[in-house]
Protein backbone atom coordinates (compact mmCIF):
# COMPACT_ATOMS: atom_id res chain seq x y z
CA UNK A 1 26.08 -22.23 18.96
CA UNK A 2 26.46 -18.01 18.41
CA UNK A 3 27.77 -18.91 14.97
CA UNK A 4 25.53 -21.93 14.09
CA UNK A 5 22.41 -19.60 14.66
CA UNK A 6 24.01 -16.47 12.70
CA UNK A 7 24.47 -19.02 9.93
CA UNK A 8 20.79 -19.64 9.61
CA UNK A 9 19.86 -16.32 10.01
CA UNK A 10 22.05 -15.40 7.16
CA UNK A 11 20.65 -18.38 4.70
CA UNK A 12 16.98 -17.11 5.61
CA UNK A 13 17.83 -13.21 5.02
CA UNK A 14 19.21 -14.90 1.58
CA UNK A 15 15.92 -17.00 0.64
CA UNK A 16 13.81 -13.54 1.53
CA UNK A 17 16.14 -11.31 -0.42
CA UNK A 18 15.96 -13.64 -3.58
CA UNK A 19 12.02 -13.99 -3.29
CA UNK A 20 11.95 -10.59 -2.91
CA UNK A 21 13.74 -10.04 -6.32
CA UNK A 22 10.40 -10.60 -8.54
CA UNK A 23 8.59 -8.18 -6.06
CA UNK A 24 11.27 -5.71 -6.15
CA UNK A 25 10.36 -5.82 -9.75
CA UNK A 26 6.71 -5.57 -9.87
CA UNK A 27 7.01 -2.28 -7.62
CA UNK A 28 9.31 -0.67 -9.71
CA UNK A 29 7.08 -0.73 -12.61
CA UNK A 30 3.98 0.35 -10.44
CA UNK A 31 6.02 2.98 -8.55
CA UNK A 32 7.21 4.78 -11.65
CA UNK A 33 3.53 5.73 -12.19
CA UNK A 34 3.19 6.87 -8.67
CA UNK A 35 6.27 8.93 -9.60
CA UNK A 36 3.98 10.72 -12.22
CA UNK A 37 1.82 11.53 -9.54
CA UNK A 38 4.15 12.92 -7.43
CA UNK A 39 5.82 14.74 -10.03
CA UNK A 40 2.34 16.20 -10.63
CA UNK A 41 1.70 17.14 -6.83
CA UNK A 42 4.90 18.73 -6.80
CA UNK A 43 7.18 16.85 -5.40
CA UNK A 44 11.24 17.07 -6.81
CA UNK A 45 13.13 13.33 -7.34
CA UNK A 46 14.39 13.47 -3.53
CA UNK A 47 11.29 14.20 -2.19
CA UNK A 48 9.17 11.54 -3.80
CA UNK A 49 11.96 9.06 -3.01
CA UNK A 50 12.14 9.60 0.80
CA UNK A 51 8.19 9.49 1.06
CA UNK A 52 8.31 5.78 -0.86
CA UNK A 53 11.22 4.66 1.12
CA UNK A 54 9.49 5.77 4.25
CA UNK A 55 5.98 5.00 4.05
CA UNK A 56 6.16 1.77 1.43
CA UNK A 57 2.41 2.14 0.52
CA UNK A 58 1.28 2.64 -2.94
CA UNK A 59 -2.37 3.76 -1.68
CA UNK A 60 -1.63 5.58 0.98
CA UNK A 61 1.22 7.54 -1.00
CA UNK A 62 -1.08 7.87 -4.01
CA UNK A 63 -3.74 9.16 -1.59
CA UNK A 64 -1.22 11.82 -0.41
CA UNK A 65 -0.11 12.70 -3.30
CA UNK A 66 -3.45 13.64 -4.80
CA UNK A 67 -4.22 15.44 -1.27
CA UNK A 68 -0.95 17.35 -1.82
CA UNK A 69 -1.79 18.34 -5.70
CA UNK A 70 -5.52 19.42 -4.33
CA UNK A 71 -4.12 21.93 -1.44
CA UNK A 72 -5.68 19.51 1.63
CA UNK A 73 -4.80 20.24 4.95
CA UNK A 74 -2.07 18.27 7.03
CA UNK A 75 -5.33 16.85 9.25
CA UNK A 76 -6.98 15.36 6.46
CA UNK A 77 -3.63 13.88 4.80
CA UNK A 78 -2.82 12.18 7.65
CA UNK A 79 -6.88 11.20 8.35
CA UNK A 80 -7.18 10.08 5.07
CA UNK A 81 -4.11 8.27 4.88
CA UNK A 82 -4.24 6.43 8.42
CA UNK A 83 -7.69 5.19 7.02
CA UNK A 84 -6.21 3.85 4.06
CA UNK A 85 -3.72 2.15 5.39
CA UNK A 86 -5.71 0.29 8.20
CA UNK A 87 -5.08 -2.98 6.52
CA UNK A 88 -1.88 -3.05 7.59
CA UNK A 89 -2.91 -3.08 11.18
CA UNK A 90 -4.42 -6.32 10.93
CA UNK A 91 -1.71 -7.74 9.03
CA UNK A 92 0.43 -7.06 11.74
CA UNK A 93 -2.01 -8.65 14.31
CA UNK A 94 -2.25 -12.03 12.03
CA UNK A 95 2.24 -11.53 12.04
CA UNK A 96 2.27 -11.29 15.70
CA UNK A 97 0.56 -14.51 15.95
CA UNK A 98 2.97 -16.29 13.81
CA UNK A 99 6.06 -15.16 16.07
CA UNK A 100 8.31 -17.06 18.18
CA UNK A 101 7.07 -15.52 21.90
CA UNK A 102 10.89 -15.33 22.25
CA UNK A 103 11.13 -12.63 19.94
CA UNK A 104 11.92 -9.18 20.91
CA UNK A 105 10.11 -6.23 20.48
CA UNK A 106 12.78 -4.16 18.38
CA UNK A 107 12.25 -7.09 15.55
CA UNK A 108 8.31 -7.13 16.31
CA UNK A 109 8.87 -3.22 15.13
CA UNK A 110 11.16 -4.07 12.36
CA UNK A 111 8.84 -6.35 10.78
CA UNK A 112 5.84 -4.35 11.39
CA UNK A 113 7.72 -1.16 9.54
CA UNK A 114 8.56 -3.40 6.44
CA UNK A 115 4.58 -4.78 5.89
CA UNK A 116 2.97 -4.54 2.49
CA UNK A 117 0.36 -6.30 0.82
CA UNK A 118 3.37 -8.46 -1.07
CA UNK A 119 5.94 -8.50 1.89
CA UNK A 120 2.76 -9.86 4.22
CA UNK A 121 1.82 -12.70 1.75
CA UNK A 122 4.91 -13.90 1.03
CA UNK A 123 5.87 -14.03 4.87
CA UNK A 124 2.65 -15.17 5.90
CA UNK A 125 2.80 -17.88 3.63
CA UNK A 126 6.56 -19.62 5.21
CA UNK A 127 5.35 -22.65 7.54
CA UNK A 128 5.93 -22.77 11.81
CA UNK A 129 7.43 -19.49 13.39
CA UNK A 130 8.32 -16.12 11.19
CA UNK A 131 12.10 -15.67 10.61
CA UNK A 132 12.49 -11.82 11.38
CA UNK A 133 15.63 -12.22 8.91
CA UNK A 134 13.50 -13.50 6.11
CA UNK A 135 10.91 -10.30 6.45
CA UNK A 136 14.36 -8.27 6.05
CA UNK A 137 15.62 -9.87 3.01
CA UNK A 138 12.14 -9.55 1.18
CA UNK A 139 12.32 -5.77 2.02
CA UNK A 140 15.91 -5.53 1.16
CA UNK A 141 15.07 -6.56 -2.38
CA UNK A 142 11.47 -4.63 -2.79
CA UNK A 143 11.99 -1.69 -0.74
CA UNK A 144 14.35 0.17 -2.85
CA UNK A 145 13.23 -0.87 -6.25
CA UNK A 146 9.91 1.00 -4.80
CA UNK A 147 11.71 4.60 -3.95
CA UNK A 148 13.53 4.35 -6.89
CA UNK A 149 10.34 3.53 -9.08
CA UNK A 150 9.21 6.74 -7.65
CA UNK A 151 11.98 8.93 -7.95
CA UNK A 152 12.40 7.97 -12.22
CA UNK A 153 8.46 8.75 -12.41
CA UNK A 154 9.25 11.90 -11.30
CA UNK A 155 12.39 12.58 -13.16
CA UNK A 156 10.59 11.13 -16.41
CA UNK A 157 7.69 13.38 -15.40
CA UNK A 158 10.01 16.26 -15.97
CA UNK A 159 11.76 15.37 -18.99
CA UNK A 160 9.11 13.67 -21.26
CA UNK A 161 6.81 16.12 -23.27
CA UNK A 162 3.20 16.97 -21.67
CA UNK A 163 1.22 14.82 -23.37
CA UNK A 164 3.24 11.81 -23.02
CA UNK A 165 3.29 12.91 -18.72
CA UNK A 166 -0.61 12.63 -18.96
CA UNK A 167 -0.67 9.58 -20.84
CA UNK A 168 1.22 7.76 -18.08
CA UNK A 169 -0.06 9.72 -14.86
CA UNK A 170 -3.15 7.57 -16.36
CA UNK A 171 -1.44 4.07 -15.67
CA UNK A 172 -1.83 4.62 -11.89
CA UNK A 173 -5.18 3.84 -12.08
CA UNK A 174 -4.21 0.85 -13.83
CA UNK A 175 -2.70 -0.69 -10.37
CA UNK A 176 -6.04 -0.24 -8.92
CA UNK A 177 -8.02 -1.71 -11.40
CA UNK A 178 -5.58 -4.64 -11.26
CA UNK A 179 -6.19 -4.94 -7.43
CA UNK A 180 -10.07 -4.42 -7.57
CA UNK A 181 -11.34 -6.53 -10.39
CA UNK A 182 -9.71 -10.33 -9.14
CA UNK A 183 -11.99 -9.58 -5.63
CA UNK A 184 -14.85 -8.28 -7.58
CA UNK A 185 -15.08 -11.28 -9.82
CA UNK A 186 -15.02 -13.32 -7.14
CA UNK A 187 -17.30 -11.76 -4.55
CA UNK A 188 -20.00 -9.83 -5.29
CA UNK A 189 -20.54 -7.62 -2.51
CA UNK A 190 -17.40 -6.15 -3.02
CA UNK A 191 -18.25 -5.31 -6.77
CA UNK A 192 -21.15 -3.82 -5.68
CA UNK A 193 -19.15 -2.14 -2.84
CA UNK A 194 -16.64 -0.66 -5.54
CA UNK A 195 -19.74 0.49 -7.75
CA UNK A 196 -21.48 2.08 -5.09
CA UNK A 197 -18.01 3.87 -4.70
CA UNK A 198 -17.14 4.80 -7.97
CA UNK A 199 -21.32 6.21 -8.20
CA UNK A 200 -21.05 8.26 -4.61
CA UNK A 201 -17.53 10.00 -5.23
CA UNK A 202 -18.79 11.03 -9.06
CA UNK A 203 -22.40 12.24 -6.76
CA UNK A 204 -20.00 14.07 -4.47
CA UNK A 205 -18.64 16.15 -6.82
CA UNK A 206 -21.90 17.21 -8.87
CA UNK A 207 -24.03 17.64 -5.22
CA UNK A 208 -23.55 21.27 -4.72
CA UNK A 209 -22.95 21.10 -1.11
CA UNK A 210 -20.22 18.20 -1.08
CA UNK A 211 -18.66 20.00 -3.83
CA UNK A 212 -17.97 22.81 -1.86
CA UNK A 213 -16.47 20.82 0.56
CA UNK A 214 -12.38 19.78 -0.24
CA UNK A 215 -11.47 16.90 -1.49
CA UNK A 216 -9.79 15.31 0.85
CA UNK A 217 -12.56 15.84 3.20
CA UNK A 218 -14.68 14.17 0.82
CA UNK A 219 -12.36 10.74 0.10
CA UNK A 220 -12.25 10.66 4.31
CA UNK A 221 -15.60 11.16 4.13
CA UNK A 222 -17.00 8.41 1.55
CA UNK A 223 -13.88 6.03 2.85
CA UNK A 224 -15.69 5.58 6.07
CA UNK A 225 -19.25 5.44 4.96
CA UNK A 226 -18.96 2.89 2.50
CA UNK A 227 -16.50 0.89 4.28
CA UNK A 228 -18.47 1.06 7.66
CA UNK A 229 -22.21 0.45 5.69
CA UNK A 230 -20.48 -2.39 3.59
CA UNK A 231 -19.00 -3.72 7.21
CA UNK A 232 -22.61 -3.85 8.88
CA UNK A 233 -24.95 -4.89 6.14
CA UNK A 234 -22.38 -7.89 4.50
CA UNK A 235 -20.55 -8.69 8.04
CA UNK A 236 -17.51 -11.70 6.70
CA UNK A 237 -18.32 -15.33 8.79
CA UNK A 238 -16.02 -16.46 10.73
CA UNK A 239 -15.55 -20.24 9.81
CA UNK A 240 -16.24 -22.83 12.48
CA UNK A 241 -14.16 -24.14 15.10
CA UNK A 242 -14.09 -27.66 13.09
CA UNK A 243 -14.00 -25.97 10.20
């Protein structure tokens, strides 16, 4: 029965490691641009690999980065970052109610430490109970191809002329753009939310008192408001118990 059970576990953790090829992929090419970042806050090849590997959030680690680079404090890194990364909290909640009750809490924390945006969807998506093996094989795939993403855009940062570095520390903002625009075409509070956005952090910077205030402070700052006002005023419905 021991070895019947192993067996399936083993042929999930396969299925998750081959879907998580493609992924694996996808991050490389987005974490070699975060690399540029790094490089540009800093950070050597080692460095900027062991904060991908152990924080696996392209926000959150592009957040830091840029906190790093602008001389923020160690409150408002981890502030800033804890607010960025909220998401994940509820995509942990929305896990937990696809487990097995059976299953224990050191694979509740395993899965938990291996959530991203990708990693969540493509788990989320299985039908009946979450595998905890098939979470792992996704993340055995993606994980690394992430850190190491990172750890070339840094090394490229350092070996590729100037001009060329600020060409590509540009393509970061390319990953956002991808991720806002699909949501903003399709809903149009949250295009207004990401113009009212863009308009207060360019405000923040010419106002003469936010100015003076860091920047980090001000991303915390604007992070909050606009997500709290856009919360209150455009609340999301909650669909009917038929429904």
């Amino acid at each position: 029965m021991q070895d019947q059970t192993n067996s399936h576990s083993s042929r999930i953790f396969a299925q998750g490691a081959r879907d998580g090829i493609p992924i694996g992929l996808g991050y490389f090419a987005v974490a070699f641009s975060l690399g540029i970042s790094a490089r540009a806050a800093g950070l050597d090849p080692f460095q900027a690999f062991t904060a991908s590997l152990l924080t696996i959030a392209s926000a959150g680690e592009y957040a830091a980065f840029t906190l790093i680079a602008a001389g923020a404090s160690y409150l408002e890194m981890a502030a800033v970052i804890f607010i960025t990364n909220c998401r994940y909290i509820l995509m942990s909640c929305a896990m937990s109610q696809r487990l097995d009750p059976s299953t224990s809490t050191g694979h509740r924390i395993g899965m938990g430490a291996f959530i991203t945006d990708e990693i969540f969807g493509a788990s989320i998506s299985r039908d009946g109970y979450l595998v905890p093996s098939y979470t792992y094989g996704l993340a055995s795939t993606s994980v690394l191809p992430w850190a190491l993403g990172t750890m070339f855009g840094v090394i490229a940062g350092n070996i590729l002329p100037s001009s060329v570095v600020t060409a590509l520390s540009v393509s970061i903002f390319g990953m956002f753009i991808a991720i806002i625009v699909p949501p903003s075409r399709k809903d149009p509070v949250v295009m207004g939310t990401v113009l009212v956005s863009f308009l207060l952090s360019w405000m923040s910077a010419k106002i003469p008192v936010l100015s003076s205030v860091s920047e980090g402070t001000r991303i915390m700052l604007l992070t909050v408001i606009v997500a709290s006002a856009a919360a209150v005023l455009f609340p999301v419905k909650e669909a009917d118990d038929d429904e």
